[in-house]
Structures are given as structure tokens and as C-alpha cells.
Protein backbone atom coordinates (compact mmCIF):
# COMPACT_ATOMS: atom_id res chain seq x y z
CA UNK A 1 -22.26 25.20 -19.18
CA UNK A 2 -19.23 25.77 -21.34
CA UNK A 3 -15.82 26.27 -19.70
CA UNK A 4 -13.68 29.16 -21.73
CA UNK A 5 -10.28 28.38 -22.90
CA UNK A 6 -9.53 30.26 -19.78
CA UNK A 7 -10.95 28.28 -17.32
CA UNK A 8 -10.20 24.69 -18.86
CA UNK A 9 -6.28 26.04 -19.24
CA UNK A 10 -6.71 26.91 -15.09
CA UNK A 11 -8.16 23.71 -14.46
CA UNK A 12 -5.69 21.51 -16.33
CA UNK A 13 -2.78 23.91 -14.13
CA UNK A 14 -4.60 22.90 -11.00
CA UNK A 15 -5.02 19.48 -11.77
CA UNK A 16 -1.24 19.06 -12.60
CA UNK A 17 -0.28 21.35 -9.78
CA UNK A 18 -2.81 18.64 -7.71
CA UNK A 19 -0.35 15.93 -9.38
CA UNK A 20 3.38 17.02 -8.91
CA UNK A 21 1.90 17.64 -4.82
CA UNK A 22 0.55 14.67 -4.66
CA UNK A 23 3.94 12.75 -6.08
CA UNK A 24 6.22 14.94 -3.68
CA UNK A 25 4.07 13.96 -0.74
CA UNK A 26 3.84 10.52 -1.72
CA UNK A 27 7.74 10.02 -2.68
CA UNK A 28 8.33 11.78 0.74
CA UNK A 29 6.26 9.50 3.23
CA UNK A 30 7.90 6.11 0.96
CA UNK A 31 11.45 7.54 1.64
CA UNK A 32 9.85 7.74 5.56
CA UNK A 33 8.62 3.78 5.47
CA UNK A 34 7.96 2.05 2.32
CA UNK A 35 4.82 0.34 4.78
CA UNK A 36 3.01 3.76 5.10
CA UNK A 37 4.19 4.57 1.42
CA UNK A 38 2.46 1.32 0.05
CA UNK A 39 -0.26 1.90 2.52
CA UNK A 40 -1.04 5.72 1.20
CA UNK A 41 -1.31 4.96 -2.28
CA UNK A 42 -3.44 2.14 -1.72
CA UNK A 43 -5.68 5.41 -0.10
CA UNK A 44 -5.37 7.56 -3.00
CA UNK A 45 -5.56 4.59 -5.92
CA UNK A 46 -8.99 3.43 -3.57
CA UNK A 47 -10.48 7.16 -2.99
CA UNK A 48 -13.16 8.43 -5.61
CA UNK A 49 -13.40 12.46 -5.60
CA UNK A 50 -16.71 13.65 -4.92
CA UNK A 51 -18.28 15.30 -7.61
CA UNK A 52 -21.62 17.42 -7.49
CA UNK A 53 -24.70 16.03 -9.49
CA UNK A 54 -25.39 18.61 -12.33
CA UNK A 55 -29.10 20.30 -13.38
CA UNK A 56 -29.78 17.82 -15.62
CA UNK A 57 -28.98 14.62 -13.73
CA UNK A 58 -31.12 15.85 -10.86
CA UNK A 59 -33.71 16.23 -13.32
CA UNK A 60 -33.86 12.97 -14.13
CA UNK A 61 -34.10 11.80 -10.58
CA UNK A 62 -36.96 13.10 -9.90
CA UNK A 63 -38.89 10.85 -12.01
CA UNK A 64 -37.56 8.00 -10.20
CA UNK A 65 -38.31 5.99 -7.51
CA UNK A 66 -35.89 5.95 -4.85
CA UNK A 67 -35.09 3.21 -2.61
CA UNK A 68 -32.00 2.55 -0.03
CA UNK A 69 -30.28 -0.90 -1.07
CA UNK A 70 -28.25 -2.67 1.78
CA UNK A 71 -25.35 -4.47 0.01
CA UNK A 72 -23.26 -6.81 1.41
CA UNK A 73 -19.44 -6.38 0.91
CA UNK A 74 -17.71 -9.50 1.03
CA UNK A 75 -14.13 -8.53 0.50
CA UNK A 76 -11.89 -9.52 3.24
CA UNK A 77 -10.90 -5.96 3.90
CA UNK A 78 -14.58 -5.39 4.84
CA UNK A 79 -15.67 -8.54 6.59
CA UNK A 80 -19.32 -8.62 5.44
CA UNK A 81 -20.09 -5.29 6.21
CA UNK A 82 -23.07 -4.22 5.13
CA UNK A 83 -23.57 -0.62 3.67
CA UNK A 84 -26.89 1.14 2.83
CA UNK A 85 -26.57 2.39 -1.30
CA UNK A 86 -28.54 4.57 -2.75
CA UNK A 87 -30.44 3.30 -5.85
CA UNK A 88 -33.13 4.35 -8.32
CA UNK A 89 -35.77 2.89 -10.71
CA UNK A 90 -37.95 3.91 -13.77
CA UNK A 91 -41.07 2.07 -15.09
CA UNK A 92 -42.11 -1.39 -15.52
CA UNK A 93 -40.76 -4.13 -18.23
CA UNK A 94 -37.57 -5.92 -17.80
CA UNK A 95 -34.71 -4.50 -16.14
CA UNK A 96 -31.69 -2.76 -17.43
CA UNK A 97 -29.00 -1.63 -14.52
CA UNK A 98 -26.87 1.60 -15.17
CA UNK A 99 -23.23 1.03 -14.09
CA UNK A 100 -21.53 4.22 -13.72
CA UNK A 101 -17.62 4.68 -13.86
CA UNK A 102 -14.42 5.64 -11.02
CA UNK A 103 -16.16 9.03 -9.81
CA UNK A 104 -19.33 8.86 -11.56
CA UNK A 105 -22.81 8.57 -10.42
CA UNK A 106 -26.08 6.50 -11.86
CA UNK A 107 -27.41 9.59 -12.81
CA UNK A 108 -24.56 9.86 -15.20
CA UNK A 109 -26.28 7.58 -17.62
CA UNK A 110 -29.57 9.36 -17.07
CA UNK A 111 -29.79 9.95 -20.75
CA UNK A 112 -30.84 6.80 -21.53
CA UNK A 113 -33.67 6.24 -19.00
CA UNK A 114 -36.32 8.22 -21.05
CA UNK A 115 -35.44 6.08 -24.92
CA UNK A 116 -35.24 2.91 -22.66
CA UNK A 117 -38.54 3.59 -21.12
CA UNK A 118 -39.63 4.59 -24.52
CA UNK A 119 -39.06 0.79 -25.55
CA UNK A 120 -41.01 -0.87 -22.98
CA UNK A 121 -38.13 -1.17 -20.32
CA UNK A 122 -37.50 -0.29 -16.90
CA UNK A 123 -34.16 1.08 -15.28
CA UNK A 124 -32.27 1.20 -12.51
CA UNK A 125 -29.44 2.82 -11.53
CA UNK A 126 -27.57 3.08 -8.26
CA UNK A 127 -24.59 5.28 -6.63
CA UNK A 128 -21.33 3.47 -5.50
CA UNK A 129 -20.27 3.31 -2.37
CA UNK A 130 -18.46 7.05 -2.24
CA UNK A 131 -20.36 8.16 -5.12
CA UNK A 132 -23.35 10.26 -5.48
CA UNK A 133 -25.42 10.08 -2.06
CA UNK A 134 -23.76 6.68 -0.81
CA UNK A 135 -21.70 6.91 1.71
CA UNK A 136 -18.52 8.26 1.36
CA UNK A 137 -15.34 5.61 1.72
CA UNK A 138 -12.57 4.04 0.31
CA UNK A 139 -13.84 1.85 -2.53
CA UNK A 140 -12.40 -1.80 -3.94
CA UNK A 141 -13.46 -2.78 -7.06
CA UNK A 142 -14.78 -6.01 -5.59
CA UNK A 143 -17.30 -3.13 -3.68
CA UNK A 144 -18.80 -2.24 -7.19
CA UNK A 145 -19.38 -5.50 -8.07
CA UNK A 146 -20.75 -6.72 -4.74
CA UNK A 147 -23.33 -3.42 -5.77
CA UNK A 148 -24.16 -4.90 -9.08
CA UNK A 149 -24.84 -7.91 -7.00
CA UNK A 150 -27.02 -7.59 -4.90
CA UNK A 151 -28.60 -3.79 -6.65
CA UNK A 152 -29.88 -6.79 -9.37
CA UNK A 153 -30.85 -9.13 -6.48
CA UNK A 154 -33.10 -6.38 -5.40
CA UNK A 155 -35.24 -6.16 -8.91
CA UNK A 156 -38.25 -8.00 -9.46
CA UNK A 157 -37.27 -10.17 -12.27
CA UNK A 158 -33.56 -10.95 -13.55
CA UNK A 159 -32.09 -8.35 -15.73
CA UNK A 160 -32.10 -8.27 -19.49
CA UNK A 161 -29.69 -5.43 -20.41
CA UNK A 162 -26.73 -3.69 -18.59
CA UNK A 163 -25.20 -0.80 -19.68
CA UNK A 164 -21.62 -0.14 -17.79
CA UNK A 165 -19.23 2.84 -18.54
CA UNK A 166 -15.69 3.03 -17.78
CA UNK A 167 -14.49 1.08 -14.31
CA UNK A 168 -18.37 -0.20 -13.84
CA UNK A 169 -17.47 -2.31 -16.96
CA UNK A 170 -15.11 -4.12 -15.50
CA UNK A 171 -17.02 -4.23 -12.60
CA UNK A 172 -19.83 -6.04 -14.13
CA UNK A 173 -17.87 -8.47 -15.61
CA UNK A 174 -16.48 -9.19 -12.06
CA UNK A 175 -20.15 -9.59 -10.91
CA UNK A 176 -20.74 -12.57 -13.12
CA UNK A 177 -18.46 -15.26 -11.58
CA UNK A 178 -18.13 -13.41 -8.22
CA UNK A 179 -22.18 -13.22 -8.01
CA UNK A 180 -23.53 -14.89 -11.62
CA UNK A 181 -24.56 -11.44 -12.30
CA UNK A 182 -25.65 -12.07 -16.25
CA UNK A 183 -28.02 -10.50 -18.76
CA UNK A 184 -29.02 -11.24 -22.22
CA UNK A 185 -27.55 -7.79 -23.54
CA UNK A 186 -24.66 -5.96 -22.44
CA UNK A 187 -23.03 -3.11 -22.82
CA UNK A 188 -19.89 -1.40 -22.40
CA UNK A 189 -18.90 2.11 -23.13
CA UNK A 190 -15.83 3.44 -22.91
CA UNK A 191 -14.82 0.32 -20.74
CA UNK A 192 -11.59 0.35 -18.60
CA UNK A 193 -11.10 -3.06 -18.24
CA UNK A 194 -7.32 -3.88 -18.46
CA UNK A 195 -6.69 -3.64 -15.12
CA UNK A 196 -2.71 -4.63 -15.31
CA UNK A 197 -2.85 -1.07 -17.53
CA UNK A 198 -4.63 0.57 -15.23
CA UNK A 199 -2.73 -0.12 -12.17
CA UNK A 200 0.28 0.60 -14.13
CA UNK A 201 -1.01 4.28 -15.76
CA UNK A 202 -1.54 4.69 -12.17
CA UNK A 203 1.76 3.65 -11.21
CA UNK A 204 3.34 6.06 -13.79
CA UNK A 205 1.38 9.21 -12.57
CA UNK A 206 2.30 8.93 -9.37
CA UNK A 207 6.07 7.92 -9.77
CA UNK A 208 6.10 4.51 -8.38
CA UNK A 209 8.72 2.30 -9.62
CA UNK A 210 8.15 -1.60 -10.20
CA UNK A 211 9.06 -2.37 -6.56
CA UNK A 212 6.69 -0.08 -5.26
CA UNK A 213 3.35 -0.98 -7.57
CA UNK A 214 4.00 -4.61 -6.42
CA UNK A 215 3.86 -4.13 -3.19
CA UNK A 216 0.44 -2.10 -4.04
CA UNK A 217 -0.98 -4.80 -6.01
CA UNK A 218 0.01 -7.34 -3.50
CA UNK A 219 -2.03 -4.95 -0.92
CA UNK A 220 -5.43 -4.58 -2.81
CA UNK A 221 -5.21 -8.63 -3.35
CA UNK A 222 -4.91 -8.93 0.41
CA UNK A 223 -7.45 -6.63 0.95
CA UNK A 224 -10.16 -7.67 -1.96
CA UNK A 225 -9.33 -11.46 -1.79
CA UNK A 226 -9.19 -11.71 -6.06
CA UNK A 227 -5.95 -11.50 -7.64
CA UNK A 228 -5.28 -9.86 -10.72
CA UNK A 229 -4.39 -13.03 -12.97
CA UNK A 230 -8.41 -13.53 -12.08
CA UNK A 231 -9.48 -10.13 -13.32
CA UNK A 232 -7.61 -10.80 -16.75
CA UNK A 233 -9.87 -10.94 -20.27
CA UNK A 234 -9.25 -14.29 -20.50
CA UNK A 235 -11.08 -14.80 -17.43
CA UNK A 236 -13.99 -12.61 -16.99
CA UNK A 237 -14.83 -12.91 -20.67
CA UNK A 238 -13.96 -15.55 -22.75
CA UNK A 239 -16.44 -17.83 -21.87
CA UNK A 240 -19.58 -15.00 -22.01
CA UNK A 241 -22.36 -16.57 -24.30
CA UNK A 242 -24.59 -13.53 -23.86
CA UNK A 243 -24.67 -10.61 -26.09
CA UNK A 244 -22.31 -7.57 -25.84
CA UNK A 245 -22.10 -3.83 -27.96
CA UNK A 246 -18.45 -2.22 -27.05
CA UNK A 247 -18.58 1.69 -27.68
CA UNK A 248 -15.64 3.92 -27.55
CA UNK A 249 -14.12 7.29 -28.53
CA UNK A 250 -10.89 7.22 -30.32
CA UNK A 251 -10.21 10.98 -28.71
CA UNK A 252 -11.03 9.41 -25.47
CA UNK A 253 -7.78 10.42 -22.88
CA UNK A 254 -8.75 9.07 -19.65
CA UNK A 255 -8.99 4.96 -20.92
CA UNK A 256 -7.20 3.52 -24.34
CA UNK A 257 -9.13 2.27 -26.40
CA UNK A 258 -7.40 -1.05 -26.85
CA UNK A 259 -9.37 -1.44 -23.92
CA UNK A 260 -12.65 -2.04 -25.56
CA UNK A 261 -10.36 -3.86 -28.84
CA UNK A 262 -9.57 -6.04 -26.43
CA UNK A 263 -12.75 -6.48 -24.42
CA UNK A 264 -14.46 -7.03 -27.85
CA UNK A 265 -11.93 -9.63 -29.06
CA UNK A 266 -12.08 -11.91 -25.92
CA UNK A 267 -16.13 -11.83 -25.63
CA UNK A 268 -17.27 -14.49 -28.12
CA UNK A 269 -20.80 -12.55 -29.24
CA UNK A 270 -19.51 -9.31 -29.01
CA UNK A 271 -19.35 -6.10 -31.74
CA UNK A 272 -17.42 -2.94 -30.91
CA UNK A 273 -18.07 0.88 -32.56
CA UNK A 274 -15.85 3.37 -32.65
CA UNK A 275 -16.68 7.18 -32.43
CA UNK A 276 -15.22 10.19 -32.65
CA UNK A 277 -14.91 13.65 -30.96
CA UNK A 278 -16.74 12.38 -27.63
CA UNK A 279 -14.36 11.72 -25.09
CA UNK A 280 -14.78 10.23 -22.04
CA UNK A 281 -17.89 11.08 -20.97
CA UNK A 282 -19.83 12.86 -23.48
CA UNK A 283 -20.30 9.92 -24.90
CA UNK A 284 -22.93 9.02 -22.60
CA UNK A 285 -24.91 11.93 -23.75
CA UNK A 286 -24.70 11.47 -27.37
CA UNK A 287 -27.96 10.97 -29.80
CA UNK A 288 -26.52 8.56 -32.10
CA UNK A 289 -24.77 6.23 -29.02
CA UNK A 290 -27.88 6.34 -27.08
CA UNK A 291 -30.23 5.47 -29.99
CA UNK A 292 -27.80 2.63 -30.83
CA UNK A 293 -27.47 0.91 -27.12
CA UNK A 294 -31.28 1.22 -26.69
CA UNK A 295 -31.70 -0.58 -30.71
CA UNK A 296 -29.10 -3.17 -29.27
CA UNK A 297 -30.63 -3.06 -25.87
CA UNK A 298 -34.10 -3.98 -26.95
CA UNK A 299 -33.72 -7.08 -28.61
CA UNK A 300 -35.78 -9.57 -27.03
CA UNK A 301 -38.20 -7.07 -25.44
CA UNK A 302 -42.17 -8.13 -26.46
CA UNK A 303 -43.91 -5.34 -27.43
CA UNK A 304 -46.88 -4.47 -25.17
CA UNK A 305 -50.71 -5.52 -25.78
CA UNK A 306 -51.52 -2.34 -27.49
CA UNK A 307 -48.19 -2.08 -29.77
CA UNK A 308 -48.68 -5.38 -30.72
CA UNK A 309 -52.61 -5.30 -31.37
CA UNK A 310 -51.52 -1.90 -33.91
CA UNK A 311 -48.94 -3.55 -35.27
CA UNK A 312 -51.18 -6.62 -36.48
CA UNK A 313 -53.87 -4.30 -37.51
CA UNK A 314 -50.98 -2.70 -39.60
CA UNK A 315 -49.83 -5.94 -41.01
CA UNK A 316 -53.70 -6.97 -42.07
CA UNK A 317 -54.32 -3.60 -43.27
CA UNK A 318 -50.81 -3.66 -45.61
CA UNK A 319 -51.57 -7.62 -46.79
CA UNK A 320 -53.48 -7.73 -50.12
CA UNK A 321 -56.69 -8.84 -50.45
């Protein structure tokens, strides 16, 4: 469904109504105790929104199979508690894993279980802690990764492809030395992966000044046990020797797309595309991005007995006699 001009003008009023609220109330509880001021933005920079799972993404769910994943959170702030997460599979052939984004759901990449399936793979996707039907809580990134973990832990076989948009790229490139979460073929789309930019856009929206975001950086270290200098390029991947595809929208306005430059740069076998017109999350659901991911995607996938009993017959029928 299309939103008027109407309706997307009354949305952007509420959402910066939502904002200028949200800053008073904030600025008003640091001026109170910069403690609880620090400790209420950690809340709202750690809080997904719930959003409802449209027609079509329910649609695609209910060709799945579902199954209840208990992941282990290891971040300090959580102890080792366990939490059950919600998680979903396609067909048989090796594995690709769906990593949605801050807010999404695994659904949200549901366009590209039906081509993947098409060439011979499987899929699985899987809701977030606070996303989708997992339970609802605060969320570390260290969470989403500690899903990727053990989510691909869960499959029969190690993965050959993911496919991660927005925050769940970063996330999967936490997974790898947190977990030695790899796979022969990656992909990013629209990645937010800068996360020194992203704590600071943060930072800016809600009026924090340079004091203030270091005392919330210095929380979420204390409370996810990795420090930022460990979540930088250079670290998570500069040393990747698997294959990656970057994808991003220059009219994207939620994450800059120096983001995926700069993800592309650092990762030794990488290539990035650029599109157009998409945004942030269109993208997902775009013909031409979903026919090249699953063409980038399936490299390395045999082709089953039959395809590959035609495809000889082809060859011996095309060779001259």
C-alpha cells in the first residue's frame, strides 16, 4: 500500500514531533543526574520499535518451517542467558542465513527465499531478539551476533552464503571472530557498519554533546564486553579471505553510503554496486538486486542430478559429430 503525500507529510511531523519529545525528556532527566541521563539513552539507543509483519512477509512464512532456536547471549550485561528466537527454514542444499537490520525482521528478506530456492539452496532466516516474534528486550549488538552464532550452529551443514542488511551486516562481521561465523559468499546490503558514525548520528539526534556520548559508549562496552576500537573495519574485515558483493542506494537516508565504500575497501575479495532510487529498504525487494545476490550467491552450488544429467545431454547434443 501506497502512503499519499498526505500521510507520509503526517508521518514525517510525528516522527519529528516523536524527536524534539524525546530530546526534551532526555536533556531534562541529564540536567536531573547525568547517571540516569547516560543510563536512559543507553535504553533508547538499545530499544528496537516493534513493527507489524506485512501481507506479503507472512506469506512467505508459511512455506517455512518453523523452529524455536535457544541462543546463548554471552555479553556480560546478560550473563549467559539463554533466550528462545524464533527462526525459519526453506528447502534443502546448502545454507544461506538472512540477517535482517535495527527493527527489521527475517521475513524482511523474504524476497529472496523463492530465486534462492530456485538455485538449489536452502534458507534460513531468524527474528532478533525484540524483533518479529522473539521476545521483546533491549538488544546489544553483541545479541545479534550471538544469533548469527548459534542460528548457523543450528543448520545441518556450515553455511555457504549470508545475506545481511543494514545493522545485521555489521553484525555478521562481529560473528566471525566473536563465534568464527564464516561463509564462502557474503553479502551486504545497505550495510551500517561504521559504528563510530553511528553512535555519533545518534549522538547528534538526540542532542548529546561529546561528554555525554562518552559516557554512553563507555556504558555499552561495559555492558557488551567489546570495545569499539574492536568493531572498527580494520578489524572485522581486513583479514576476510571469503567472498563479499556490497549493495547500496545512493538515495538511501537512514545509512551513508561511505558505509558500504568503506566496507568494500577494507574486505580484500570484495565488489560493491551502487543503485539508485531504492532507499533503505526497498532495496531488498528489487528484481535486479535480488537476481544479482542470488547470481553472486550461487557460485559454488553443484547443480542437482537431474540439472546436471540435462545439461550434459545438452552439451553432447550441441558437440559436432
Amino acid at each position: 500500500m501506497q502512503l499519499s503525500s498526505a500521510d507520509q507529510n503526517s508521518t514525517i511531523v510525528r516522527s519529528r514531533t516523536s524527536l524534539r519529545l524525546t530530546r526534551a525528556a532526555l536533556q531534562t532527566v541529564y540536567a536531573l543526574s547525568e547517571h540516569l541521563g547516560t543510563t536512559l539513552a543507553e535504553r533508547l539507543f538499545t530499544s528496537p520499535r516493534l513493527y507489524r509483519r506485512p501481507d506479503r512477509e507472512r506469506e512467505v512464512l508459511v512455506r517455512a518451517r518453523e523452529q524455536i532456536v535457544e541462543v546463548t547471549l554471552r555479553a556480560p550485561r546478560w550473563r549467559g542467558e539463554r533466550i528462545p528466537v524464533a527462526t525459519w527454514r526453506w528447502g534443502t542444499g546448502p545454507a544461506v542465513l538472512l540477517v535482517h537490520g535495527w527493527e527489521g525482521r527475517g521475513s524482511q528478506l523474504g524476497a529472496f527465499v523463492e530465486p534462492l530456492l530456485a538455485a538449489h539452496m536452502s534458507v534460513i532466516a531468524f527474528d532478533a531478539p525484540g524483533h518479529g516474534n522473539s521476545p521483546e528486550r533491549c538488544l546489544y549488538l553483541t545479541d545479534v551476533a550471538d544469533c548469527i552464532a548459534d542460528v548457523a550452529a543450528s543448520a545441518d551443514a556450515p553455511l555457504h552464503g549470508i545475506i545481511a542488511h543494514s545493522y545485521g551486516a555489521v553484525a555478521a562481521l562481529l560473528a566471525h571472530p566473536r563465534a568464527n561465523v564464516s561463509a564462502p559468499r557474503n553479502v551486504a546490503i545497505a550495510p551500517n557498519v561504521i559504528v563510530d558514525d553511528t553512535l555519533g548520528r545518534f549522538a547528534r539526534r538526540l542532542g548529546l554533546d561529546d561528554h555525554d556520548r562518552a559516557a554512553l559508549e563507555q556504558r555499552l562496552v561495559m555492558q557488551t564486553g567489546v570495545g569499539v576500537d574492536a568493531l572498527e573495519l580494520d578489524r572485522l574485515a581486513a583479514r576476510r579471505d571469503d567472498a563479499l558483493l556490497v549493495i547500496h542506494d545512493r538515495d538511501d537516508r537512514e545509512v551513508p553510503p561511505d558505509h558500504a565504500a568503506r566496507l568494500a575497501a577494507t574486505w580484500p575479495d570484495a565488489s560493491l554496486v551502487e543503485t539508485s532510487g531504492l532507499g533503505h529498504r526497498r532495496i531488498l525487494r528489487d528484481p535486479a538486486v535480488i537476481s544479482a545476490v542470488v547470481e553472486f550467491v550461487r557460485t559454488g552450488v553443484p547443480l542437482p542430478a537431474s540439472d546436471l544429467v540435462r545439461e550434459v545431454d545438452r552439451q553432447l547434443g550441441d558437440a559436432p559429430l
